[in-house]
N, C-alpha and C. Protein backbone atom coordinates (compact mmCIF):
# COMPACT_ATOMS: atom_id res chain seq x y z
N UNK A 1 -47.36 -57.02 -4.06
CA UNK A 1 -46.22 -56.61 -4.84
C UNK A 1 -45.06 -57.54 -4.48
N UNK A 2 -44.60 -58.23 -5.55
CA UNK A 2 -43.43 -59.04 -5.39
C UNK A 2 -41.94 -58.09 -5.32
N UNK A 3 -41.50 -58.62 -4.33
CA UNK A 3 -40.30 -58.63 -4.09
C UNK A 3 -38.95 -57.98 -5.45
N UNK A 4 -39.19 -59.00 -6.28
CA UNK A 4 -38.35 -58.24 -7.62
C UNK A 4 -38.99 -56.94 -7.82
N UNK A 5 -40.01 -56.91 -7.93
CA UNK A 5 -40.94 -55.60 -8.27
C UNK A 5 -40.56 -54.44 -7.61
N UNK A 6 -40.22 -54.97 -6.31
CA UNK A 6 -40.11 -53.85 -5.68
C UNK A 6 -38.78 -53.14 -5.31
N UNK A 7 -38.25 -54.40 -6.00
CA UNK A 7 -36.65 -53.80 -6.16
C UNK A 7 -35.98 -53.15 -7.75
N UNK A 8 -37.01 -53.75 -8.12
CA UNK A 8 -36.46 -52.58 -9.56
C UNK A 8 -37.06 -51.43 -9.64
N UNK A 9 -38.47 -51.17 -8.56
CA UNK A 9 -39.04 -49.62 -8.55
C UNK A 9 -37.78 -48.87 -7.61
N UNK A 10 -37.40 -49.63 -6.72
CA UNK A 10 -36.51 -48.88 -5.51
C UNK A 10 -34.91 -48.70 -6.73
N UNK A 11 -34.92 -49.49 -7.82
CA UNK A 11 -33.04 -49.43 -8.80
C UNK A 11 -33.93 -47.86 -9.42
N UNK A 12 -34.69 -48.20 -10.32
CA UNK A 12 -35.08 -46.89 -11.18
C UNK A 12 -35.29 -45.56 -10.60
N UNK A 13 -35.58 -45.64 -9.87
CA UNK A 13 -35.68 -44.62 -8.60
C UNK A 13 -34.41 -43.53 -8.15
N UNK A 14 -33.48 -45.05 -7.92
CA UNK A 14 -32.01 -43.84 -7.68
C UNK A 14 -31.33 -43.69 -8.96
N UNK A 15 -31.34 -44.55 -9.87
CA UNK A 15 -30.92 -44.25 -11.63
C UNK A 15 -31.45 -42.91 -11.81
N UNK A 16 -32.79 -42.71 -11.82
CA UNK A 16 -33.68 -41.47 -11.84
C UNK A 16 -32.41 -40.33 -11.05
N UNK A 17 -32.47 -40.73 -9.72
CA UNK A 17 -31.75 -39.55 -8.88
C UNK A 17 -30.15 -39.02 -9.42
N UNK A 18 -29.74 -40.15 -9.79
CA UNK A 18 -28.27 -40.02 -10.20
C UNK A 18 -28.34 -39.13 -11.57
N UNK A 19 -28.44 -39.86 -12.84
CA UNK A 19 -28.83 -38.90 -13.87
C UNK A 19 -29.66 -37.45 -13.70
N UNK A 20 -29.89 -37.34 -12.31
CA UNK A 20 -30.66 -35.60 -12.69
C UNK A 20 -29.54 -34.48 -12.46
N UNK A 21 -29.72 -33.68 -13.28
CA UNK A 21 -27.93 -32.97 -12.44
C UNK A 21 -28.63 -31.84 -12.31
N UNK A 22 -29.81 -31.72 -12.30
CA UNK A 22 -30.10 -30.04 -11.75
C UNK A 22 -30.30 -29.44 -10.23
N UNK A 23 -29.29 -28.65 -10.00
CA UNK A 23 -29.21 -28.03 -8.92
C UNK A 23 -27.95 -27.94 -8.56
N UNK A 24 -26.83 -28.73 -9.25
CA UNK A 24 -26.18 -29.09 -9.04
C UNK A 24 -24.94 -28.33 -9.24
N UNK A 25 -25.14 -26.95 -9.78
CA UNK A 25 -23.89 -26.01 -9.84
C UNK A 25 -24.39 -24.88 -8.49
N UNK A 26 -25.53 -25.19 -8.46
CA UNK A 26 -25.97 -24.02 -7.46
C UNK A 26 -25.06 -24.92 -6.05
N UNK A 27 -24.71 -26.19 -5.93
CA UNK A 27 -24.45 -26.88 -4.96
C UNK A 27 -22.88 -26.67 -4.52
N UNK A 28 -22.40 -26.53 -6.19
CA UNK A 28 -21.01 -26.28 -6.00
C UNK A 28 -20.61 -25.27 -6.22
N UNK A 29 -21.49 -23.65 -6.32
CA UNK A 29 -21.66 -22.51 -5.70
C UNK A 29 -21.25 -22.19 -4.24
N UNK A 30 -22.31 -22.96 -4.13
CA UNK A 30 -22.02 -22.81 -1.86
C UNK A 30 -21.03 -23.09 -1.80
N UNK A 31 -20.49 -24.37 -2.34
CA UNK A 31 -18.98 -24.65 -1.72
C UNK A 31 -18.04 -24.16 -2.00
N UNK A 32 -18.07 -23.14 -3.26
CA UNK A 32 -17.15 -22.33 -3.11
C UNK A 32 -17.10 -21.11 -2.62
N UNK A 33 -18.04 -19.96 -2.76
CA UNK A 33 -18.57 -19.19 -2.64
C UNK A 33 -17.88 -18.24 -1.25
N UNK A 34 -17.75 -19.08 -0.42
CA UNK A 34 -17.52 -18.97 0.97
C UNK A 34 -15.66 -18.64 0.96
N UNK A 35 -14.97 -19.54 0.22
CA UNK A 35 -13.64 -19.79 0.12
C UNK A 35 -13.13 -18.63 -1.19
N UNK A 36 -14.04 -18.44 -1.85
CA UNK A 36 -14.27 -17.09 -3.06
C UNK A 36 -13.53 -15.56 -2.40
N UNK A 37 -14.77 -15.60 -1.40
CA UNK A 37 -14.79 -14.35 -1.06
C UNK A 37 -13.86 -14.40 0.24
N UNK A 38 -13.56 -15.22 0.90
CA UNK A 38 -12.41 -15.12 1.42
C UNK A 38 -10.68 -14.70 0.82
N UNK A 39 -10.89 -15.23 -0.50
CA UNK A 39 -9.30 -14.95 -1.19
C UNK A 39 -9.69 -13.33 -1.73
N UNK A 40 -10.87 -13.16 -1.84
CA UNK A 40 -10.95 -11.94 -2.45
C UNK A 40 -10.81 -10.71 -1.25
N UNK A 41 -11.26 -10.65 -0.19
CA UNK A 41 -11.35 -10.17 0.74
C UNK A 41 -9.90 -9.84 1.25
N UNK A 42 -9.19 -11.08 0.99
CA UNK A 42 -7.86 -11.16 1.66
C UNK A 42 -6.98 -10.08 0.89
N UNK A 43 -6.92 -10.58 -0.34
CA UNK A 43 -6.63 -9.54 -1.36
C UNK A 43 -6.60 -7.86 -1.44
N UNK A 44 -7.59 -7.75 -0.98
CA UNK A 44 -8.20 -5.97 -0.60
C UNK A 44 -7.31 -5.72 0.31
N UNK A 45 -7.20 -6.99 1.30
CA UNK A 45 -6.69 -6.08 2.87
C UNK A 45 -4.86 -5.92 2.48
N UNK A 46 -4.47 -6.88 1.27
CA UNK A 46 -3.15 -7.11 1.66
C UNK A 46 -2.84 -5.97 0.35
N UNK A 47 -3.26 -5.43 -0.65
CA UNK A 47 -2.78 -4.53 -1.10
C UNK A 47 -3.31 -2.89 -0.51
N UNK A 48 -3.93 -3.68 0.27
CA UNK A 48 -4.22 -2.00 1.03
C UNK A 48 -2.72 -1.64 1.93
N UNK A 49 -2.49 -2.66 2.49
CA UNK A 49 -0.82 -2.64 3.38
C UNK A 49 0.03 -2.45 2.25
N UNK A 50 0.08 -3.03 1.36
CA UNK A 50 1.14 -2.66 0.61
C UNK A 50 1.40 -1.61 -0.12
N UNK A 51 0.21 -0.92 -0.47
CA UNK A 51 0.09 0.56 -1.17
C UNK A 51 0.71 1.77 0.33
N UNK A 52 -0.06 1.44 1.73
CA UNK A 52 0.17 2.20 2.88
C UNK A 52 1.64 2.21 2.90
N UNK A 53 2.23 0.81 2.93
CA UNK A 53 3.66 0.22 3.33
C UNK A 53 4.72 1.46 1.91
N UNK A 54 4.26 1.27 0.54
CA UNK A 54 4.87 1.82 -0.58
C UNK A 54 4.66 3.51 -0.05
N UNK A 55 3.86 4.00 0.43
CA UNK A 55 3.36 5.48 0.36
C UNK A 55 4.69 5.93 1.66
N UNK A 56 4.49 4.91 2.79
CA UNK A 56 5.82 5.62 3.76
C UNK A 56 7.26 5.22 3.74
N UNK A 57 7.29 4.28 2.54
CA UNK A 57 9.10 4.16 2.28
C UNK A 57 9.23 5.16 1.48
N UNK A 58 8.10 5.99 0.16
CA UNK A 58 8.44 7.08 -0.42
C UNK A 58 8.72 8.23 0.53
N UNK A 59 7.92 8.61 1.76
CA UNK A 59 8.19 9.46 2.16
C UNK A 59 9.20 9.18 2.96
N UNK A 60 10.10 8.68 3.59
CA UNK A 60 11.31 8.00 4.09
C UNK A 60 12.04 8.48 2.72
N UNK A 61 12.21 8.14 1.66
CA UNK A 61 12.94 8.84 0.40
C UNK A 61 12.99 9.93 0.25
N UNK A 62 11.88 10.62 0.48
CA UNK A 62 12.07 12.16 0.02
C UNK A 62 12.61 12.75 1.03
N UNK A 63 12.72 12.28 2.62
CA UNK A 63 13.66 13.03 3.31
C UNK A 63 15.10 12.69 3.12
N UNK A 64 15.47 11.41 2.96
CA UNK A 64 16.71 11.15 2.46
C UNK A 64 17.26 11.87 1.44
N UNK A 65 15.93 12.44 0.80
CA UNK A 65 16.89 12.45 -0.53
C UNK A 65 17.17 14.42 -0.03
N UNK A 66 16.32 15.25 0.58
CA UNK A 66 16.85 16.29 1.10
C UNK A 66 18.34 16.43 1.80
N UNK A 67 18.75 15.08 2.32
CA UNK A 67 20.40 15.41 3.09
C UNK A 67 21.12 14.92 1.98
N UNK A 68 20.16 13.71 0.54
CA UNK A 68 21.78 13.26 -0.34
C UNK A 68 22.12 14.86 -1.28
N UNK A 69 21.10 15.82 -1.04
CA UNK A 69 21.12 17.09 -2.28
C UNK A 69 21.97 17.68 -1.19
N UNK A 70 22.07 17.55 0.08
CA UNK A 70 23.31 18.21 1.05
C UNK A 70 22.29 19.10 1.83
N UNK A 71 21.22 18.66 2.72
CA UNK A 71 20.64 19.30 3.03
C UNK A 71 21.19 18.69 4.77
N UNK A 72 21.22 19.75 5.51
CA UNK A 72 21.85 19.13 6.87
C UNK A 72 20.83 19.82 8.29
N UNK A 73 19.79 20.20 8.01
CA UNK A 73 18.89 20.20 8.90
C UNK A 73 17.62 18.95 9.13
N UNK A 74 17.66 18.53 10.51
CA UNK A 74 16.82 17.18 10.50
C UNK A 74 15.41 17.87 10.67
N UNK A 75 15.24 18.75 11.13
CA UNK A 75 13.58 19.25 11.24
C UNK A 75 13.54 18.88 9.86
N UNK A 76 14.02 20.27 8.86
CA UNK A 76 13.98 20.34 7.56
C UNK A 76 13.52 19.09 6.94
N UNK A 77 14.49 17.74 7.15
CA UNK A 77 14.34 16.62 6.48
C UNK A 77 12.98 15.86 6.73
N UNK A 78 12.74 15.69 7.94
CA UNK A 78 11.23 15.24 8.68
C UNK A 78 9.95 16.23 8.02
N UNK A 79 10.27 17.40 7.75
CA UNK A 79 9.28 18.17 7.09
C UNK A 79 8.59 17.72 6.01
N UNK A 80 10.16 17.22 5.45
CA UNK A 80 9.78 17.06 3.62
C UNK A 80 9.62 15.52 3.46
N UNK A 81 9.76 14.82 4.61
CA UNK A 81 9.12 13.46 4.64
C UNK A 81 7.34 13.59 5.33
N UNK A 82 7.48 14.39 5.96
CA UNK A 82 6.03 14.36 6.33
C UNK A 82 4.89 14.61 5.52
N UNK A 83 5.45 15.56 4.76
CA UNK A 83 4.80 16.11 3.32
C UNK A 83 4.49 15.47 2.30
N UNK A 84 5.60 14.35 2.17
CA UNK A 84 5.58 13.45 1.49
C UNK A 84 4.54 12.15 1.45
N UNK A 85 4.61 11.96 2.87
CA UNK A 85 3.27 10.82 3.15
C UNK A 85 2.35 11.08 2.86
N UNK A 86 1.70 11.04 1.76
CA UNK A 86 0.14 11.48 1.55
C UNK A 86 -0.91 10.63 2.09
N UNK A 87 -0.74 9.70 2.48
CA UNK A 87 -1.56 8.70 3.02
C UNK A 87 -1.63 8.33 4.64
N UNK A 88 -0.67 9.33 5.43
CA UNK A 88 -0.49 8.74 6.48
C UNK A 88 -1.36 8.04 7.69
N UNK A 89 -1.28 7.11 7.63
CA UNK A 89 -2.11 6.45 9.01
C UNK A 89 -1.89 7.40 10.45
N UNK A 90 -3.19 7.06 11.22
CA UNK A 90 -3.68 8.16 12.11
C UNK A 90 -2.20 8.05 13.26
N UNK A 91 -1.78 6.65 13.05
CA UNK A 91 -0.49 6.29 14.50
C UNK A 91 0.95 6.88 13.62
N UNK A 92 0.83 7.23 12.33
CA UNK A 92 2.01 7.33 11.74
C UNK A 92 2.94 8.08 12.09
N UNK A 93 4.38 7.63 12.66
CA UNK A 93 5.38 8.83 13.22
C UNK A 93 6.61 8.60 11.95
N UNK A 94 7.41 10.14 12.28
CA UNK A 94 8.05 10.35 11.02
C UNK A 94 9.24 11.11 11.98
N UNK A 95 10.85 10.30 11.91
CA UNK A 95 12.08 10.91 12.31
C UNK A 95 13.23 11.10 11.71
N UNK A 96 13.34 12.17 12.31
CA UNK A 96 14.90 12.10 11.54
C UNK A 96 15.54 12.76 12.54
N UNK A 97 16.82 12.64 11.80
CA UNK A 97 17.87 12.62 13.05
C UNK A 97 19.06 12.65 12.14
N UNK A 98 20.12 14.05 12.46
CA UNK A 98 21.54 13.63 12.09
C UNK A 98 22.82 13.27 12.99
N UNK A 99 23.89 12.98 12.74
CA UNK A 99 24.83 12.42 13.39
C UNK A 99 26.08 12.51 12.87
N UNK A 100 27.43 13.23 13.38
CA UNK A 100 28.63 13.16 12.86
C UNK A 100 29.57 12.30 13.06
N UNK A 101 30.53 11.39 12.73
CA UNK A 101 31.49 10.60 12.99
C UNK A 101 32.82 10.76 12.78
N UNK A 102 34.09 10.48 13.18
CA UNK A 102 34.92 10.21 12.87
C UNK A 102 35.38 8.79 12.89
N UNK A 103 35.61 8.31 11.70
CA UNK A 103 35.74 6.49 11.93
C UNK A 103 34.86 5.94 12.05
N UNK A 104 34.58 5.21 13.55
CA UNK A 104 33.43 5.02 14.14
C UNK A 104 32.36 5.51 14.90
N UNK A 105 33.55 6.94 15.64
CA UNK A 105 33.21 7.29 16.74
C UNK A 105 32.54 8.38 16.47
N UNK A 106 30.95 8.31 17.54
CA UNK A 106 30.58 9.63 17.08
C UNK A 106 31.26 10.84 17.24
N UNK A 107 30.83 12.21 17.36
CA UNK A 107 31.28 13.14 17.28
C UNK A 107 30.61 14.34 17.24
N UNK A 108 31.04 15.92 17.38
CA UNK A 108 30.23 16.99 17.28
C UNK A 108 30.73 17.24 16.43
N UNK A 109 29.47 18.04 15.23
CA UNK A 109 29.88 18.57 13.79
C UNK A 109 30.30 19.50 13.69
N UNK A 110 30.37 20.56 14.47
CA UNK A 110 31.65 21.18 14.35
C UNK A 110 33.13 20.71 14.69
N UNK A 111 33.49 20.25 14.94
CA UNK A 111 35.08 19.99 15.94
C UNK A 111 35.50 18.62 14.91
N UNK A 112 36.89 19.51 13.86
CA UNK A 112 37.08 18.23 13.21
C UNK A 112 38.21 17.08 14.06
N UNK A 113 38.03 15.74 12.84
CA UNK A 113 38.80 14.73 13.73
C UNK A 113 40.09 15.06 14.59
N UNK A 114 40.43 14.11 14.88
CA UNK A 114 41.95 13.89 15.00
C UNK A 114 42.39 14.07 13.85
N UNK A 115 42.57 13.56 12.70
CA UNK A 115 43.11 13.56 11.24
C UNK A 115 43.21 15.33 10.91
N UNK A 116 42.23 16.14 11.42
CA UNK A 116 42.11 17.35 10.84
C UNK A 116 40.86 17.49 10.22
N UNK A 117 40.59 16.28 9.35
CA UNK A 117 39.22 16.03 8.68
C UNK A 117 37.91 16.94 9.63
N UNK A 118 37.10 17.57 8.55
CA UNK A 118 35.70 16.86 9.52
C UNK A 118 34.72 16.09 9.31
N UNK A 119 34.03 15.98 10.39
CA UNK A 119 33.73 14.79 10.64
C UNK A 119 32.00 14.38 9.29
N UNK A 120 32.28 12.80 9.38
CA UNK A 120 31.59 12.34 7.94
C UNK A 120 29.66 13.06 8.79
N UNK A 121 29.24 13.46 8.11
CA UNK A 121 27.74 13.29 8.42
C UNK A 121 26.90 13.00 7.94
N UNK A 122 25.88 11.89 8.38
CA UNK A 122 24.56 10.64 8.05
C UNK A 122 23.60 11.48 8.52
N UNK A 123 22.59 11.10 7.91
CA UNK A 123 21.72 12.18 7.96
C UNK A 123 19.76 10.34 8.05
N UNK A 124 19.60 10.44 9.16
CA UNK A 124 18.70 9.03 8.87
C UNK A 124 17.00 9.39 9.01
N UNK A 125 16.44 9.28 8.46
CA UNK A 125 14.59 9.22 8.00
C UNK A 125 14.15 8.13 8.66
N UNK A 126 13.26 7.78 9.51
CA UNK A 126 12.53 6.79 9.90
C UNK A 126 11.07 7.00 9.95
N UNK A 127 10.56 6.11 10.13
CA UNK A 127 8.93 6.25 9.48
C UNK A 127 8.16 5.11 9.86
N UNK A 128 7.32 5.02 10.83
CA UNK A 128 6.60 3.86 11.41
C UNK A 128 5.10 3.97 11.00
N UNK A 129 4.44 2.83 10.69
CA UNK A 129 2.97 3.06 10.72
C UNK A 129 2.44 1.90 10.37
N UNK A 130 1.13 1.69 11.44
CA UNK A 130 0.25 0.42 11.38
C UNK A 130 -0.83 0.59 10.17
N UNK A 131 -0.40 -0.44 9.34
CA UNK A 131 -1.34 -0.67 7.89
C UNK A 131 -2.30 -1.84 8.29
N UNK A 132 -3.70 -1.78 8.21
CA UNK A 132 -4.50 -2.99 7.44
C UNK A 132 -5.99 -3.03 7.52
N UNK A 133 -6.58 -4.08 6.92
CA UNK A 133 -7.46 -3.44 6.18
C UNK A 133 -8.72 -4.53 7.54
N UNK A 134 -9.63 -5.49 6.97
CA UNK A 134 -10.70 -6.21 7.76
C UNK A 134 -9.89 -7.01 8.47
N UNK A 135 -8.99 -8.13 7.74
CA UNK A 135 -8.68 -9.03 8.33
C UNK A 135 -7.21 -9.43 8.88
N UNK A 136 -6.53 -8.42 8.19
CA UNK A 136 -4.56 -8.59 8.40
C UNK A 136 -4.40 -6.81 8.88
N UNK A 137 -3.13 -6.93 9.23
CA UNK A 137 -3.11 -6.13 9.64
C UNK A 137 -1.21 -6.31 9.94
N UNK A 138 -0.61 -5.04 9.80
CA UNK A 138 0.94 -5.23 10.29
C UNK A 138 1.42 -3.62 10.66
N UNK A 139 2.42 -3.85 11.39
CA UNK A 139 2.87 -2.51 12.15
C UNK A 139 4.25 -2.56 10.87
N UNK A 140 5.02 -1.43 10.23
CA UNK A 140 5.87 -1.49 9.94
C UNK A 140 7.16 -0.22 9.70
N UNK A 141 8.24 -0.33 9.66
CA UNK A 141 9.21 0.94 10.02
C UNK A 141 10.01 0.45 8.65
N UNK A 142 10.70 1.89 8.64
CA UNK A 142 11.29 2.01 6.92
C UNK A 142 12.13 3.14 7.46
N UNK A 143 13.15 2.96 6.93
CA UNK A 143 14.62 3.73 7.80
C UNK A 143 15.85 3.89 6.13
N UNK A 144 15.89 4.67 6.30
CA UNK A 144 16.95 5.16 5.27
C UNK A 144 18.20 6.14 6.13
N UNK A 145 19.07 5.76 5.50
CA UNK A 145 20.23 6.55 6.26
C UNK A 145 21.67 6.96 5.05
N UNK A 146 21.61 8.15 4.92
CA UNK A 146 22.83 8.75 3.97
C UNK A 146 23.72 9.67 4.24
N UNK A 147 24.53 9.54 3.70
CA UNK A 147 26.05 10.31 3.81
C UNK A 147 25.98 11.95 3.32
N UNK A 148 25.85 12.79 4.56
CA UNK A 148 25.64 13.87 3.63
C UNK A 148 26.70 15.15 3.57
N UNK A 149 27.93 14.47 4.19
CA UNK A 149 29.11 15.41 3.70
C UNK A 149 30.17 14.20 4.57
């Protein structure tokens, strides 16, 4: 076998290889496949936090919104935020807490200011809880605070 001969069996050969395209989506399958299900995966975990994250700023609202209707007991308010979390995660804590001021300075709610006034009262909801799903994961707090006389 001459030499030319054996170089145009060895050209037709990879011409052959080049023009075949079968297999060739299954190839660029794998390569994505992997990077696929990673964005998809990611996806799951990060609206799972964000639905958890949305479920305890509502309940942070609904106690707020018990002191903006003039409600001035903090159990009371923590109640109706706790109630509110329908979703709560197993670490989830839920506070409230009120506080009277004059000016700046705190104060006891009975005993009005100096001015005569009494004193302004904030009424604040806090709400902590670790959201996430396979691969993310975040701790997060949601605090509302209103004026409730």
């Amino acid at each position: 076998m001459s030499t030319l001969t054996l170089r145009k069996r060895i050209s037709r050969h990879f011409a052959a290889i080049r023009s075949d395209s079968r297999g060739t989506s299954a190839i660029e399958f794998a390569i994505i496949a992997p990077m696929l299900t990673a964005v998809v995966v990611g996806l799951a975990d990060i609206s799972t936090m964000s639905y958890g994250a949305s479920n305890m700023q509502t309940a942070v609202r609904a106690g707020a919104q018990y002191g903006m209707a003039g409600g001035t007991d903090a159990t009371v308010a923590q109640t109706k935020a706790d109630a509110a979390w329908t979703r709560k995660p197993s670490g989830g804590t839920i506070a409230a807490s009120k506080v009277c001021k004059c000016a700046s300075t705190i104060q006891d709610c009975a005993v009005p200011c100096a001015t005569g006034q009494m004193p302004a009262m904030y009424m604040t909801v806090t709400a902590t809880g670790h959201f996430g799903g396979n691969f993310y994961s975040m701790t997060k707090t949601a605090t509302e605070t209103v004026r409730v006389r």
